[in-house]
Structure formats: structure tokens, C-alpha cells
Protein backbone atom coordinates (compact mmCIF):
# COMPACT_ATOMS: atom_id res chain seq x y z
CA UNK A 1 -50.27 61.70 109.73
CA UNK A 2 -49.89 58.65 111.86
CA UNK A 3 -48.18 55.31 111.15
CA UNK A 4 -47.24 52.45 112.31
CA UNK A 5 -44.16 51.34 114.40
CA UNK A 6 -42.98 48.29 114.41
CA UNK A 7 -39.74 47.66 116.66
CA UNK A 8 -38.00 44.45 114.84
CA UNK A 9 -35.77 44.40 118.43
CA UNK A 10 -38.95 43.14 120.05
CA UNK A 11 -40.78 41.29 117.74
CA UNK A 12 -38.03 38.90 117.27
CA UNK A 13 -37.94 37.92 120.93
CA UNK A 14 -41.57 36.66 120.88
CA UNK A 15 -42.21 32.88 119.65
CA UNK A 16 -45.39 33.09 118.22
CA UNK A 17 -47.35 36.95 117.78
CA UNK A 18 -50.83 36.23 118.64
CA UNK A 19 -51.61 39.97 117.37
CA UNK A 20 -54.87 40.19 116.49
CA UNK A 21 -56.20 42.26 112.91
CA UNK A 22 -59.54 44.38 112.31
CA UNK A 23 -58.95 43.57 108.47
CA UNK A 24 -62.62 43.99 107.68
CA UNK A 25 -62.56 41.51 104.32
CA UNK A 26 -61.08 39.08 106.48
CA UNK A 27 -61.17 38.67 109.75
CA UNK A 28 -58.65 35.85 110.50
CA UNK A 29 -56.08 38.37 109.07
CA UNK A 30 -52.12 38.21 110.62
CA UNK A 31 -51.72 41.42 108.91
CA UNK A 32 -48.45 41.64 111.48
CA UNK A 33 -47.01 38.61 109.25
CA UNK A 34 -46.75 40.37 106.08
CA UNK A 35 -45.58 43.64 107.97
CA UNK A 36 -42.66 42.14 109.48
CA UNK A 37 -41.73 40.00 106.12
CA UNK A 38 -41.80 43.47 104.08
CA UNK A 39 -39.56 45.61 107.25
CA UNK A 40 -37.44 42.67 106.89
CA UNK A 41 -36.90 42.82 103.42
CA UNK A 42 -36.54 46.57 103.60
CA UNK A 43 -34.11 47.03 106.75
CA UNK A 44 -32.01 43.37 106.82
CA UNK A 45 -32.13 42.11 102.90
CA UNK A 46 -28.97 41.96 101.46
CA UNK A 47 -29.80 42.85 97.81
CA UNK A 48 -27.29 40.21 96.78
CA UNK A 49 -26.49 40.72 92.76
CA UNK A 50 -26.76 37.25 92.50
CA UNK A 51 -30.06 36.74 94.77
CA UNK A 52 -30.06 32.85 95.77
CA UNK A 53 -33.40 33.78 96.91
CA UNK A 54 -35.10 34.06 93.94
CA UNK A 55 -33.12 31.92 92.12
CA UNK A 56 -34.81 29.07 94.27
CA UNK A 57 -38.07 29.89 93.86
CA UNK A 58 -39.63 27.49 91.45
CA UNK A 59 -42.71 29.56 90.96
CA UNK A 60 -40.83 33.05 90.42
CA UNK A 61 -42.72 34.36 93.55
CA UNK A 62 -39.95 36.69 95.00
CA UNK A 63 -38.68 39.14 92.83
CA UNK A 64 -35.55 41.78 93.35
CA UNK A 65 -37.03 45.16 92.01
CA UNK A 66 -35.03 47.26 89.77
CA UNK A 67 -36.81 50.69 90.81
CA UNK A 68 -36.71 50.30 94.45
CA UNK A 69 -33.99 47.34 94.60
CA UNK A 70 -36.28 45.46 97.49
CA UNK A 71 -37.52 41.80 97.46
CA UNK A 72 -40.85 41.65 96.84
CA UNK A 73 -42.97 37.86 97.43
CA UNK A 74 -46.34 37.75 95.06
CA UNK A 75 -48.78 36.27 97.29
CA UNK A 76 -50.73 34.61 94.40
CA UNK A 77 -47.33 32.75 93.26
CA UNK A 78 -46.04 31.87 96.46
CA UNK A 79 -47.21 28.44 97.60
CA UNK A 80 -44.76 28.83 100.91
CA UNK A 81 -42.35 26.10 99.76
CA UNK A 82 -39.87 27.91 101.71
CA UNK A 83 -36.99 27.41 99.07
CA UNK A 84 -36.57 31.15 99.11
CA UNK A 85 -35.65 31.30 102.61
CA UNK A 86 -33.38 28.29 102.80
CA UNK A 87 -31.31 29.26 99.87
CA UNK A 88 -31.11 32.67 101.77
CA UNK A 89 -27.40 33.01 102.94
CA UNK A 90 -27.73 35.64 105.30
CA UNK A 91 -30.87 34.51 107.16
CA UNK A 92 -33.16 37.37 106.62
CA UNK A 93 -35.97 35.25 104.54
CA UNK A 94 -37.73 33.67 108.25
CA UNK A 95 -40.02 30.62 107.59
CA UNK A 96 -42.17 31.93 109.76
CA UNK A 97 -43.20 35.33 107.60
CA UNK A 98 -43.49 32.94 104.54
CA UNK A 99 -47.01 31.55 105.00
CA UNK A 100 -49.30 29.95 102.63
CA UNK A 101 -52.23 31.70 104.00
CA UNK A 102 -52.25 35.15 102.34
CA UNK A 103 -52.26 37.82 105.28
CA UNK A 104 -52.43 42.14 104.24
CA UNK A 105 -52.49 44.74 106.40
CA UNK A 106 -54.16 48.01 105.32
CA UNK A 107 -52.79 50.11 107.96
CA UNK A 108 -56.27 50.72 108.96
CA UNK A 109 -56.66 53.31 106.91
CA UNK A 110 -60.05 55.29 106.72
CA UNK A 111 -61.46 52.95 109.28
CA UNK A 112 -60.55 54.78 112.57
CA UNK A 113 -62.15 57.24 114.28
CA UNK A 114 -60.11 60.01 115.90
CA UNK A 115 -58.66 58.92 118.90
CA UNK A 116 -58.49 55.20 117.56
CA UNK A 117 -55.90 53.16 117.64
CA UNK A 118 -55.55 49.71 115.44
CA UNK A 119 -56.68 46.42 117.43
CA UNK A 120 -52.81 45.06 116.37
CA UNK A 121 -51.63 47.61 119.37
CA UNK A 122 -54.22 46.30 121.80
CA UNK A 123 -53.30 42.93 121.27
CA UNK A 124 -49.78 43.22 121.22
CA UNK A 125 -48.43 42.04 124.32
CA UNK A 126 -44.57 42.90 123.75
CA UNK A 127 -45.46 46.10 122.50
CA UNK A 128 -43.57 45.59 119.09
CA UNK A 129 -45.56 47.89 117.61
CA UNK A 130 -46.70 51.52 117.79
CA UNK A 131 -49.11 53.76 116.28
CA UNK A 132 -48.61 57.69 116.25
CA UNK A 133 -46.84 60.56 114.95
CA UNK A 134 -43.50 59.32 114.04
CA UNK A 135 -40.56 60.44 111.81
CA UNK A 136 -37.45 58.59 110.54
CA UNK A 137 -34.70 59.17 113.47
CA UNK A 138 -31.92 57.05 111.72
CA UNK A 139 -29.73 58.58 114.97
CA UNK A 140 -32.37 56.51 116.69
CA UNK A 141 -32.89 53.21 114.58
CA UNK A 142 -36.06 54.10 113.23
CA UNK A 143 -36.28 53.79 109.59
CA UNK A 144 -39.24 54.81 106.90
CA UNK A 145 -40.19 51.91 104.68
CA UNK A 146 -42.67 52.90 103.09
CA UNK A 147 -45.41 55.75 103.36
CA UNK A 148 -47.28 54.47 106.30
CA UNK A 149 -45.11 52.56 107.87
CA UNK A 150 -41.88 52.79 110.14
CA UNK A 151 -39.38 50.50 111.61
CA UNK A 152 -37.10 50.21 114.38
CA UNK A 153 -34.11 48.07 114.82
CA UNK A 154 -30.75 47.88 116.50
CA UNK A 155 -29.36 45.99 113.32
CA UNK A 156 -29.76 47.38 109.47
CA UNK A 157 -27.66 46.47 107.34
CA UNK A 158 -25.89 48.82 104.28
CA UNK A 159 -24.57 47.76 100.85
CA UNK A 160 -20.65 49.73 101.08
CA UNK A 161 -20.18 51.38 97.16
CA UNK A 162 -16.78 49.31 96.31
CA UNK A 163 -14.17 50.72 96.39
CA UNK A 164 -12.25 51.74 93.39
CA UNK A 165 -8.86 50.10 92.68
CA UNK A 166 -5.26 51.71 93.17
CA UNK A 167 -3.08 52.05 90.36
């Protein structure tokens, strides 16, 4: 099956991704947005037990989740106040994935014909992002998010289990 790639390594050096989206429903889509906002959340979020993130949110828009222990941002709450990333103490909320402007990728699927590839790679300039056959290499940075989706970074943080006290 293939999936996307998305290298986090690259996309952070570019100012402003002027990827472009097939998103048939709607075509001024920055699927890429909400893409790099959920790798974020998956490969750099802290998972704080206190979660100043979503304790700022004034319209409970970002949410911790219990079964997979990820942020998640409901589109339909969020009216990109940008509280959320602010009261972030770590950094890993960015502004810029936070818009108003509700953006989806569907990872193209159904819509290609063999031997297709998504317009996002065409338009891509950096090449931040991939589409093939990849696995999860975690010797190699790459990490699976999520069933369609892969990401690559030099940086990932990991919650250490603490460590039990000496009597």
C-alpha cells in the first residue's frame, strides 16, 4: 500500500509551503497544513499530564486523548486564537499549523490511477514529502502515525517511565 512521507527535517526549513492539494470538495485545500500539525502532535508533543495546551483553549478545541494519548484540535471548535500554542512550553503547537481556515487531506485515496502520484509531491519544491511504499525504519527516523501516513525526523521526542525510588 502506499503512503505518504512527510520529512519534518525539511519542511521546517521552508517559510511558507506553497504545496498545492487535489482535495476535490475543495479546491483551495492546504491539506499539507493539517498533515504537519497532526505529525507534529504525534512525533514532538510532549503529552504533558498537566497539558497547558488545552488548558488555554477557551473553546475546548484541543483535546489530550486517553486511548491514543495524542492532541487532537476539533476543527469546528477551533477559531485559531492561538492560546493553545502560546501556552505550549515546549514549542511544538506552531501558529502557523493553527489556521482558521479548515484544511483535510484525504491522502488521495481512491482518486489515483496507477502510476499516480498526489499533486502535493508535484508541487513540493523542498521535497518534504514522499509518496510510495514505505515502512517504519525507527533506525532511520521514519515513524508510522497513523495508517496512511509516515514521518521522518531527526528529533522525536520520548516520555522516560520514572523511575522508581530507592529505599
Amino acid at each position: 500500500m502506499k503512503r505518504l512521507l512527510i520529512d519534518l527535517d525539511i519542511c521546517s526549513k521552508c517559510d511558507d509551503c506553497g504545496m498545492l492539494c487535489s482535495y476535490i470538495q475543495h479546491p483551495l485545500n492546504n491539506g499539507i497544513n493539517t498533515l504537519r500539525e497532526f505529525a507534529h502532535f504525534a512525533i514532538n508533543c510532549r503529552r504533558c499530564d498537566d497539558a497547558p495546551c488545552v488548558a488555554s483553549c477557551p473553546w475546548e478545541a484541543i483535546e489530550l486523548q486517553k486511548d491514543t494519548n495524542m492532541l487532537k484540535r476539533y476543527m469546528m471548535r477551533c477559531t485559531s486564537c492561538k492560546s493553545c500554542s502560546r501556552a505550549c512550553p515546549f514549542g511544538v503547537i506552531y501558529p502557523e499549523t493553527i489556521p482558521f481556515v479548515i484544511a483535510r487531506c484525504d491522502f488521495c485515496l481512491g482518486r489515483l490511477r496507477e502510476e499516480e502520484s498526489p499533486i502535493c509531491l508535484e508541487s513540493c519544491a523542498a521535497g518534504g514529502i514522499q509518496y510510495g511504499e514505505f515502512e517504519e525504519k525507527k533506525e532511520e527516523n521514519i515513524f508510522s502515525v497513523s495508517e496512511h501516513l509516515l514521518v521522518k525526523t531527526s528529533y522525536r521526542w520520548e516520555r522516560v517511565p520514572e523511575i522508581s525510588k530507592r529505599k
